[in-house]
Protein backbone atom coordinates (compact mmCIF):
# COMPACT_ATOMS: atom_id res chain seq x y z
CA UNK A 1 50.68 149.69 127.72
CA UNK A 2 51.82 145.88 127.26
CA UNK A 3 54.91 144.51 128.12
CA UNK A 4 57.77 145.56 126.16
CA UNK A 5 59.60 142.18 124.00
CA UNK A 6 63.19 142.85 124.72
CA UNK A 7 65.96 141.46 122.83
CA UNK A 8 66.83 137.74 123.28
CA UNK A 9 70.02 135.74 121.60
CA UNK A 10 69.96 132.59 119.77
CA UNK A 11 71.96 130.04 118.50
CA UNK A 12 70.04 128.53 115.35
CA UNK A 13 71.55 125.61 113.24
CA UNK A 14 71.98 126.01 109.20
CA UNK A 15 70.45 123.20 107.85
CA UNK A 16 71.02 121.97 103.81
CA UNK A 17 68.07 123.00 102.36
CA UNK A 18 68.02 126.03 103.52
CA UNK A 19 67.37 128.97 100.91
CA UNK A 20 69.88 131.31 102.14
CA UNK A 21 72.83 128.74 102.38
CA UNK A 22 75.57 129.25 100.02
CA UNK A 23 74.70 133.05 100.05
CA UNK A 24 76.80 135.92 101.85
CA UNK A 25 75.50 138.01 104.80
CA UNK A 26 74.90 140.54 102.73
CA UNK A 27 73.22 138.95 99.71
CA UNK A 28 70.58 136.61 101.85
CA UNK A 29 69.60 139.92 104.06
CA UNK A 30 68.38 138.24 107.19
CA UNK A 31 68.43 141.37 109.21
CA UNK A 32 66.41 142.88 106.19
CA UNK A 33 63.88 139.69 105.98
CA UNK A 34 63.56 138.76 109.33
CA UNK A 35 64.78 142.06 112.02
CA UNK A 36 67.33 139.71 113.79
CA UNK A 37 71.07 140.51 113.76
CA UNK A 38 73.73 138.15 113.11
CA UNK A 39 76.25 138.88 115.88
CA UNK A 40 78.50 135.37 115.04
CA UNK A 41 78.82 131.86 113.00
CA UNK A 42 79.91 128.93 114.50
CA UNK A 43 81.21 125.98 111.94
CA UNK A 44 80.91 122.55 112.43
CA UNK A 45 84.42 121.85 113.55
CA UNK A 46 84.10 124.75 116.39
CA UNK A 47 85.75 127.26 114.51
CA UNK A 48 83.76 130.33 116.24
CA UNK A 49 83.61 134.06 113.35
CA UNK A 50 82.45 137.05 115.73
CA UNK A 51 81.18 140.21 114.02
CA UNK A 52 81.06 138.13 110.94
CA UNK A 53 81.79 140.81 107.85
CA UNK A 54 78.92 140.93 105.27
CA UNK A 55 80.97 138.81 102.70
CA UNK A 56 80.85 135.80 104.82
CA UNK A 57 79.01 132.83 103.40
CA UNK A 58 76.55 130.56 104.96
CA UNK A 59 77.15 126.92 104.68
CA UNK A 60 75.12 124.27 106.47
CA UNK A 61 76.35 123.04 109.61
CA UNK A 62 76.89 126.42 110.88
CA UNK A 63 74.95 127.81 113.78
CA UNK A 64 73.97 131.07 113.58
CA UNK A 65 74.40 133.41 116.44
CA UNK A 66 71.84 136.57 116.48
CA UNK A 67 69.78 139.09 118.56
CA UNK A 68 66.46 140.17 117.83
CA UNK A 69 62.71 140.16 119.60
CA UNK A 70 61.48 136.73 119.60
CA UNK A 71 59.37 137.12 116.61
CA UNK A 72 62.35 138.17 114.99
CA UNK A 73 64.49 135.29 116.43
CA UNK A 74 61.49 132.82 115.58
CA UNK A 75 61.61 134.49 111.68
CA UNK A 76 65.54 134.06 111.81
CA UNK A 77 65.08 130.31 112.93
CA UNK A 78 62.29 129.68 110.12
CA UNK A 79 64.46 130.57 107.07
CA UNK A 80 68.05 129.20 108.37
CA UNK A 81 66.36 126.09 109.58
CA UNK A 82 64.04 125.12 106.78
């Protein structure tokens, strides 16, 4: 049997551009689209949003805390990033 992936964290920054910035949690479904878990935001000025609630919006400048294998984490990374 191969090696199990376990769960990693991340920190990924939002970047303008990205498709799912300006959308909630719950409308851009990241856990949905990519298997990761958003666990907290961090804004630009340091602010720091644990357990963010599904109404939250992304904005850019934000980095995105999350948990997930690292194909999910890599996925995660992908859309916030591009």
């Amino acid at each position: 049997m191969p090696p199990r992936s376990w769960p990693r964290s991340t920190a990924t920054p939002g970047v303008a551009g990205s498709p799912v910035l300006g959308e909630s949690l719950r409308s851009a479904h990241l856990r949905d689209r990519t298997g990761a878990l958003v666990l907290a935001l961090r804004d630009g000025d340091g602010a720091f949003h644990t357990n963010p609630s599904a109404d939250t919006e992304l904005r850019a400048g934000q980095v995105v805390s999350a948990i997930g294998t690292p194909a999910e984490l890599a996925a995660l990374a992908r859309l916030v990033a591009t």
